[in-house]
PDB file of N, CA and C in Angstrom:
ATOM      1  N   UNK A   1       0.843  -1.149   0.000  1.00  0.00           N
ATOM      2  CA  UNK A   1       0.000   0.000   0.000  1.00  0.00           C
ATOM      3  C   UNK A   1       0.898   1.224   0.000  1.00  0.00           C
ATOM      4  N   UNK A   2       0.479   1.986  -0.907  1.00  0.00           N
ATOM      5  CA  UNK A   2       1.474   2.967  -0.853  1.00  0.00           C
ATOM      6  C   UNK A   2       0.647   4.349  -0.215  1.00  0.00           C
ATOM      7  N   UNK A   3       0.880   5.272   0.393  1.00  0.00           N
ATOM      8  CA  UNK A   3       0.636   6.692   1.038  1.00  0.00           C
ATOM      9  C   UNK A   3       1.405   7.879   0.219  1.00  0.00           C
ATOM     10  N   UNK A   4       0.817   9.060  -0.207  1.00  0.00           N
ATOM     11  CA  UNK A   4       1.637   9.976  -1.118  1.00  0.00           C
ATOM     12  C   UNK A   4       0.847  11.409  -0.457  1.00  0.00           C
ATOM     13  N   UNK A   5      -0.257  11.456   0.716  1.00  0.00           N
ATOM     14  CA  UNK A   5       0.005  12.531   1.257  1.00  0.00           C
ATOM     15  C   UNK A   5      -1.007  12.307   2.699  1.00  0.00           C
ATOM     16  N   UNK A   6      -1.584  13.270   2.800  1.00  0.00           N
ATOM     17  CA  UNK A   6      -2.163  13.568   4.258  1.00  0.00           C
ATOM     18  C   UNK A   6      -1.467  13.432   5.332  1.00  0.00           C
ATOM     19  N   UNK A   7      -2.200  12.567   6.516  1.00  0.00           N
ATOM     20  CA  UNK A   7      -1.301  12.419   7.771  1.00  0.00           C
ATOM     21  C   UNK A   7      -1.065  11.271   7.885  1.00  0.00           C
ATOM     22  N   UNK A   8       0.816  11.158   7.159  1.00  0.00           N
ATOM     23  CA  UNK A   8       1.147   9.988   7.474  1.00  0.00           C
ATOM     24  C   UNK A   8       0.997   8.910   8.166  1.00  0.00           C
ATOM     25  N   UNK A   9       1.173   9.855   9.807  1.00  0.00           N
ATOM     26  CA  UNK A   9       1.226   8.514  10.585  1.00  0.00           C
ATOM     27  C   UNK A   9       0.093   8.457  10.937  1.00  0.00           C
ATOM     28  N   UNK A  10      -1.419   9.139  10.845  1.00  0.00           N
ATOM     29  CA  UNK A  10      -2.112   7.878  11.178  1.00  0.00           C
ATOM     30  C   UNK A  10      -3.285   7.687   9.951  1.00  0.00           C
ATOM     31  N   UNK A  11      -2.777   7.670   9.047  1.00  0.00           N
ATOM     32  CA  UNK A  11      -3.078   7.144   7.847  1.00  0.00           C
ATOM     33  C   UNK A  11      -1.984   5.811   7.718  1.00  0.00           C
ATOM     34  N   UNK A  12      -0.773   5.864   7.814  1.00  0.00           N
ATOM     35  CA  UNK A  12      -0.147   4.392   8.259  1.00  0.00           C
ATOM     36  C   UNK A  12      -0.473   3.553   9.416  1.00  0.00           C
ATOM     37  N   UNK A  13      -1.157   3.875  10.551  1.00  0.00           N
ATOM     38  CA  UNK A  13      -1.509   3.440  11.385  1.00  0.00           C
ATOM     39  C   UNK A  13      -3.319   2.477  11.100  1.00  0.00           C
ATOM     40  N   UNK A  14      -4.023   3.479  10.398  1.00  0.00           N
ATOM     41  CA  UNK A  14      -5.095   3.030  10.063  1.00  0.00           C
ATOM     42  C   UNK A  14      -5.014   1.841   8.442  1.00  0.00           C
ATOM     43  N   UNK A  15      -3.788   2.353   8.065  1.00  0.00           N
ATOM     44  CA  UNK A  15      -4.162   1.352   7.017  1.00  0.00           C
ATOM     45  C   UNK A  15      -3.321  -0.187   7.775  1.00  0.00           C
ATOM     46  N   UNK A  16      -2.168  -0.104   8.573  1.00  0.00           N
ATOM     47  CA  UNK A  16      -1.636  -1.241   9.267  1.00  0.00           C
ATOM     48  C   UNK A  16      -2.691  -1.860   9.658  1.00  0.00           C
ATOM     49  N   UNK A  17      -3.245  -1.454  10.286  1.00  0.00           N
ATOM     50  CA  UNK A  17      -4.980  -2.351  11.622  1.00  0.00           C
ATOM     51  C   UNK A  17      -5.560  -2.742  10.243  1.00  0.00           C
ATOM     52  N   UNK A  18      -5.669  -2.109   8.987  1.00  0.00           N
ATOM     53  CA  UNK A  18      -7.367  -2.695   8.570  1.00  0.00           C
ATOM     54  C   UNK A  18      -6.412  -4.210   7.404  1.00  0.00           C
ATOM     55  N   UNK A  19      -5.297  -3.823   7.266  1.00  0.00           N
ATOM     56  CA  UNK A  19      -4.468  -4.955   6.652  1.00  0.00           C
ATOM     57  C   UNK A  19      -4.517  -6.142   7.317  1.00  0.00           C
ATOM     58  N   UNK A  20      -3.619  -5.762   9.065  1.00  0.00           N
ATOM     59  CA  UNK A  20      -4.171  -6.391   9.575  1.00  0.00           C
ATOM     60  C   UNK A  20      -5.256  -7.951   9.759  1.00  0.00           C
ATOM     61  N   UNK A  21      -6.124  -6.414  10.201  1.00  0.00           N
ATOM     62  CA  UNK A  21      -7.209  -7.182  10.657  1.00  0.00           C
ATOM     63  C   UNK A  21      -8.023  -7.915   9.490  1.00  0.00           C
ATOM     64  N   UNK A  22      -7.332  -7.905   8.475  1.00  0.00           N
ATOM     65  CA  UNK A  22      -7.631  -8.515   6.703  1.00  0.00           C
ATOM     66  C   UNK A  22      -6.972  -9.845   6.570  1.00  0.00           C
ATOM     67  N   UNK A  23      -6.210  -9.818   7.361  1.00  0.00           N
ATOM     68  CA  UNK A  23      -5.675 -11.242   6.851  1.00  0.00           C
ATOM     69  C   UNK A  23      -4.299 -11.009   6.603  1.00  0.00           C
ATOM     70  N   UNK A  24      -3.128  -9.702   6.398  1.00  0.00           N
ATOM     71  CA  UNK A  24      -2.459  -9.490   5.195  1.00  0.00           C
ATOM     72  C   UNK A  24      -1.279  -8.623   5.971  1.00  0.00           C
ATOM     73  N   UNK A  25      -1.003  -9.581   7.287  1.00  0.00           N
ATOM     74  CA  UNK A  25      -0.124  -8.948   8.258  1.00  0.00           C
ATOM     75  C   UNK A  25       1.456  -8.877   6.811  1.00  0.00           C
ATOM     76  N   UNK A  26       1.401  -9.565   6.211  1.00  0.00           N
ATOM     77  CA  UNK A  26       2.934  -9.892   5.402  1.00  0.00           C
ATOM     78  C   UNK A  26       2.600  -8.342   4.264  1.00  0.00           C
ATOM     79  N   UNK A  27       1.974  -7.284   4.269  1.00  0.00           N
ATOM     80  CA  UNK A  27       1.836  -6.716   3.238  1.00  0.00           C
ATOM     81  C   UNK A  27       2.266  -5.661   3.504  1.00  0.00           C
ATOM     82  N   UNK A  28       3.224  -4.611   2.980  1.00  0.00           N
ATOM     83  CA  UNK A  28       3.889  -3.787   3.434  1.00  0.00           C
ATOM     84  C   UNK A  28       3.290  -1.983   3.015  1.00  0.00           C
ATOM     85  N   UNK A  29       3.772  -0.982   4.190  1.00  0.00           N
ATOM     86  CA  UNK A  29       3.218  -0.436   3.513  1.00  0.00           C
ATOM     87  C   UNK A  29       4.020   0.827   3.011  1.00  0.00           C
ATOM     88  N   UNK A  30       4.071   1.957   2.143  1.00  0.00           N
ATOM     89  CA  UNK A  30       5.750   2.368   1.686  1.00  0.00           C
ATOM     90  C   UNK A  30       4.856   4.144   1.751  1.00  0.00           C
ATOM     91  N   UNK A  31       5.741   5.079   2.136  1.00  0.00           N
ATOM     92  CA  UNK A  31       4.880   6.184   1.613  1.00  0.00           C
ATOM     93  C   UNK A  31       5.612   7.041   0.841  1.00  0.00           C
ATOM     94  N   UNK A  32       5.746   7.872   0.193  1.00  0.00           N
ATOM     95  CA  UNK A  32       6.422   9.148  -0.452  1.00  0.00           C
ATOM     96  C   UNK A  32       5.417  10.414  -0.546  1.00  0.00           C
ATOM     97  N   UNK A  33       5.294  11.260  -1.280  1.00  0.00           N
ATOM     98  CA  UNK A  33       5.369  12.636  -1.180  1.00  0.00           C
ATOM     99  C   UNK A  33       5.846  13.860  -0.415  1.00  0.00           C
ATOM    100  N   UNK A  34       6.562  14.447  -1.596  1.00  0.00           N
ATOM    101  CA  UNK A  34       7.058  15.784  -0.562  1.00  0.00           C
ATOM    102  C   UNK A  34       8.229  14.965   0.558  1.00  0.00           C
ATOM    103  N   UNK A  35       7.936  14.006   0.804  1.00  0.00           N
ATOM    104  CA  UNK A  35       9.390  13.710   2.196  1.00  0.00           C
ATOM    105  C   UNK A  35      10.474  14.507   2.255  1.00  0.00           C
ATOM    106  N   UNK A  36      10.785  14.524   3.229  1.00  0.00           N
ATOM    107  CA  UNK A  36      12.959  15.054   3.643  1.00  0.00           C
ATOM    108  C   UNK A  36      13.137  14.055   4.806  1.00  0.00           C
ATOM    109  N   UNK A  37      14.247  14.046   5.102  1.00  0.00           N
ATOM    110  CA  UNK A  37      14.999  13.489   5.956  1.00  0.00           C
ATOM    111  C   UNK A  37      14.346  13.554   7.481  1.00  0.00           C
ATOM    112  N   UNK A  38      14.013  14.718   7.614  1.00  0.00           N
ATOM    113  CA  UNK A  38      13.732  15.392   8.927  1.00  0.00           C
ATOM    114  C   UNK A  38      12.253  14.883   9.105  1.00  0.00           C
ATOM    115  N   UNK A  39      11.358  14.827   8.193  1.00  0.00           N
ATOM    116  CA  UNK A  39       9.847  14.265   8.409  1.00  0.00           C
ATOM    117  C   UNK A  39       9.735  12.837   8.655  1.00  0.00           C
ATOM    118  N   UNK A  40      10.653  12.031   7.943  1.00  0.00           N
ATOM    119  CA  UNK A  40      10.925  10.686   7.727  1.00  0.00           C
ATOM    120  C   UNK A  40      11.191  10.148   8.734  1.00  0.00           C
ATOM    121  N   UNK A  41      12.504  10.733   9.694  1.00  0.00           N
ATOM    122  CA  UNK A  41      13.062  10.509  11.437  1.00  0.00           C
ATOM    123  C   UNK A  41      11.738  10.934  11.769  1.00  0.00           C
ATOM    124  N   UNK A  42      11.049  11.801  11.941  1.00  0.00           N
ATOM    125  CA  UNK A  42       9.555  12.394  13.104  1.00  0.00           C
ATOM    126  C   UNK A  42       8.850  10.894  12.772  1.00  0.00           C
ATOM    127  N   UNK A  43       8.069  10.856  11.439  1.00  0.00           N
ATOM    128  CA  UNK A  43       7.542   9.263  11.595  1.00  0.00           C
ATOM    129  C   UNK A  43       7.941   8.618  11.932  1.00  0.00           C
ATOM    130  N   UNK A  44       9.265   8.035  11.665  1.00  0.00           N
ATOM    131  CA  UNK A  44       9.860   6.571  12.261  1.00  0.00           C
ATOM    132  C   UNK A  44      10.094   6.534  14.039  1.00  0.00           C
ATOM    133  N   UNK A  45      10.284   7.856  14.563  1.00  0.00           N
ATOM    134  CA  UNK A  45      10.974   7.581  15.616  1.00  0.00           C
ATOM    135  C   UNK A  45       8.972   7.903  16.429  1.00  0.00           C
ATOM    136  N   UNK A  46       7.642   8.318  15.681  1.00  0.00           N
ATOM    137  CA  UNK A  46       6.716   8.619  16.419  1.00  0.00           C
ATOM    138  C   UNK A  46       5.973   6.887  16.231  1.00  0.00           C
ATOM    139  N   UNK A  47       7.082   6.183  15.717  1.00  0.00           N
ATOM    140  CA  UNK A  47       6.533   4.903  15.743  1.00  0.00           C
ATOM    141  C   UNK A  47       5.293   4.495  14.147  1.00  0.00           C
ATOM    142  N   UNK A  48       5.467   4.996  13.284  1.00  0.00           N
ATOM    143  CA  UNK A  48       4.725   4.820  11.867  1.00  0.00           C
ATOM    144  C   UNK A  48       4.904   3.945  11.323  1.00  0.00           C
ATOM    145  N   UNK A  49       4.281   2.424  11.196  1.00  0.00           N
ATOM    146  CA  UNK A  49       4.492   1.470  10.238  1.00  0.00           C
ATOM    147  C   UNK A  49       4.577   1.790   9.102  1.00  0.00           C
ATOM    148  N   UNK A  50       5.597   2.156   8.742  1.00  0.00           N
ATOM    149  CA  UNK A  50       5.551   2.472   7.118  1.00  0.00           C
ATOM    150  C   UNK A  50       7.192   1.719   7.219  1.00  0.00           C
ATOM    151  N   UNK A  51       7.398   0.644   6.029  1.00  0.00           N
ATOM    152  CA  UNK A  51       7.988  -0.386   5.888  1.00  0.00           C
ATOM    153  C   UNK A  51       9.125   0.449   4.805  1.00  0.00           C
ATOM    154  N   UNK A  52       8.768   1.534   4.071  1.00  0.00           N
ATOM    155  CA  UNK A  52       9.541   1.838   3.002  1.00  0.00           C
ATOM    156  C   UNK A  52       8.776   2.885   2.402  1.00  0.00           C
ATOM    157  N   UNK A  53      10.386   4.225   2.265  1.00  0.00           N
ATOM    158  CA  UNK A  53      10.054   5.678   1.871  1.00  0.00           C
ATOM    159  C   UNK A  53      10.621   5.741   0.174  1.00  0.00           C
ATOM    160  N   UNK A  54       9.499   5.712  -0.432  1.00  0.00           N
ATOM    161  CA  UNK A  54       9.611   5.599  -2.498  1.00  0.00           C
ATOM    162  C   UNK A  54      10.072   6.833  -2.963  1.00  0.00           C
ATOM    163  N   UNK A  55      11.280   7.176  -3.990  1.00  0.00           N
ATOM    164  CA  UNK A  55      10.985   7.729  -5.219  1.00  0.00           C
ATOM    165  C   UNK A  55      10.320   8.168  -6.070  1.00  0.00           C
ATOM    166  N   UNK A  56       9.673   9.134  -5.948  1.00  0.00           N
ATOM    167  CA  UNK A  56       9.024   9.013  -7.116  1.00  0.00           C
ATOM    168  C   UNK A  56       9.231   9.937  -8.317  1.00  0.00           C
ATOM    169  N   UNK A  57       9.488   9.647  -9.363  1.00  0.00           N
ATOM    170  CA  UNK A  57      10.399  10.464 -10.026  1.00  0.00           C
ATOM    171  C   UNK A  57       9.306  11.959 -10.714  1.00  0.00           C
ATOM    172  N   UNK A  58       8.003  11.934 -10.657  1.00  0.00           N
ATOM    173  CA  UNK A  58       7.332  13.348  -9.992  1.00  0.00           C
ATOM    174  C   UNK A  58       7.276  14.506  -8.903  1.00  0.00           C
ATOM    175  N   UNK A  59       8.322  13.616  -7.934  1.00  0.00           N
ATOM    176  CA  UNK A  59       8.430  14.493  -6.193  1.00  0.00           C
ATOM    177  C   UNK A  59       8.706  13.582  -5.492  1.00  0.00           C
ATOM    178  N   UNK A  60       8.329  13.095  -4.624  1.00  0.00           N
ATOM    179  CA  UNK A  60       8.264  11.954  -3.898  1.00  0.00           C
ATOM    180  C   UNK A  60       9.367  12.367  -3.123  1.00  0.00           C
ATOM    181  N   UNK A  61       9.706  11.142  -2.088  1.00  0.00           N
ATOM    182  CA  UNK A  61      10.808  11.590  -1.144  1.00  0.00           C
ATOM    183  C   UNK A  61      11.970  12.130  -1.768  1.00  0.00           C
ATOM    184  N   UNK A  62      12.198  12.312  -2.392  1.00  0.00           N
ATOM    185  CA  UNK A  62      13.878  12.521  -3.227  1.00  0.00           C
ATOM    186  C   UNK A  62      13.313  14.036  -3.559  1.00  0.00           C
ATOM    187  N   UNK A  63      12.205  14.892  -4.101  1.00  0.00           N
ATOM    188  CA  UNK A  63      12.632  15.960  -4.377  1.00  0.00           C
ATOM    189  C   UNK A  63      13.058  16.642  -3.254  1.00  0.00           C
ATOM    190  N   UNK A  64      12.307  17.206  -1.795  1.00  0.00           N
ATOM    191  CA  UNK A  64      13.460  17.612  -1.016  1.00  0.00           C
ATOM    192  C   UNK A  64      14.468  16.628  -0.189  1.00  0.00           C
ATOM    193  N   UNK A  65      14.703  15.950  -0.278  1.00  0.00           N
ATOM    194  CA  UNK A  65      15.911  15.381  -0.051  1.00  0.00           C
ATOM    195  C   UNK A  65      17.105  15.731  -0.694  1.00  0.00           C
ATOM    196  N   UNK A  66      16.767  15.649  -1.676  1.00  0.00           N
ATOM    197  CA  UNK A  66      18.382  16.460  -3.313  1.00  0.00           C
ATOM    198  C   UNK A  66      18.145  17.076  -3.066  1.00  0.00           C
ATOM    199  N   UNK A  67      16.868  17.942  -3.327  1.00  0.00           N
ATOM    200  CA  UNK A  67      16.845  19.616  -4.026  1.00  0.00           C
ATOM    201  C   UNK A  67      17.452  20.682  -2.704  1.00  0.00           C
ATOM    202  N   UNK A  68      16.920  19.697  -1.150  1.00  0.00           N
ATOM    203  CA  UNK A  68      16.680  21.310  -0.243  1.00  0.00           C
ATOM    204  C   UNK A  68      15.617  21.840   0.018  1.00  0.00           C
ATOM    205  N   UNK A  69      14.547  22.295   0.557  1.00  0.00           N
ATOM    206  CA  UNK A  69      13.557  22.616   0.647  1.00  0.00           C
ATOM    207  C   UNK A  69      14.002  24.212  -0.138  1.00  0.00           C
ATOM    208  N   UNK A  70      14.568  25.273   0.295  1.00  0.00           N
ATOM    209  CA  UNK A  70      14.950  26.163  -0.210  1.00  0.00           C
ATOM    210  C   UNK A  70      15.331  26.639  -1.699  1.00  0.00           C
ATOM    211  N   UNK A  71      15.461  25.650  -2.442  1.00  0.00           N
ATOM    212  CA  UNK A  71      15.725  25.425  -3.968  1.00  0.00           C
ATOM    213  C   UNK A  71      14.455  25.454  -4.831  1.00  0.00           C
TER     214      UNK A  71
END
């Protein structure tokens, strides 16, 4: 399942439980948009099942990550 905006973590939180509670604990879930470094540590360390931060070659985690927010 992939996530590309709103509120990460509990939009990762709500989609973990309904996977979950689906049957489909093995299914991972990845998010991108807009990311940097600094948002990525706030989710991971506020505890966000999110298994993996994507590329996406429209924006996605990598444009501020390279670019800088300032660029």
């Amino acid at each position: 399942m992939r996530i590309d905006s709103g509120d990460f973590l509990e939009l990762s939180r709500a989609v973990r439980r309904i996977l979950d509670e689906g049957g489909m604990p093995q299914a991972k879930i990845m998010a991108s948009g807009d990311l940097d470094e600094t948002r990525i540590a706030a989710l991971l360390e506020a505890g966000a099942p999110i298994d993996a931060f994507v590329w996406v070659r429209t924006g996605g985690v990598g444009r501020r990550a390279v670019n800088g927010r300032d660029l």
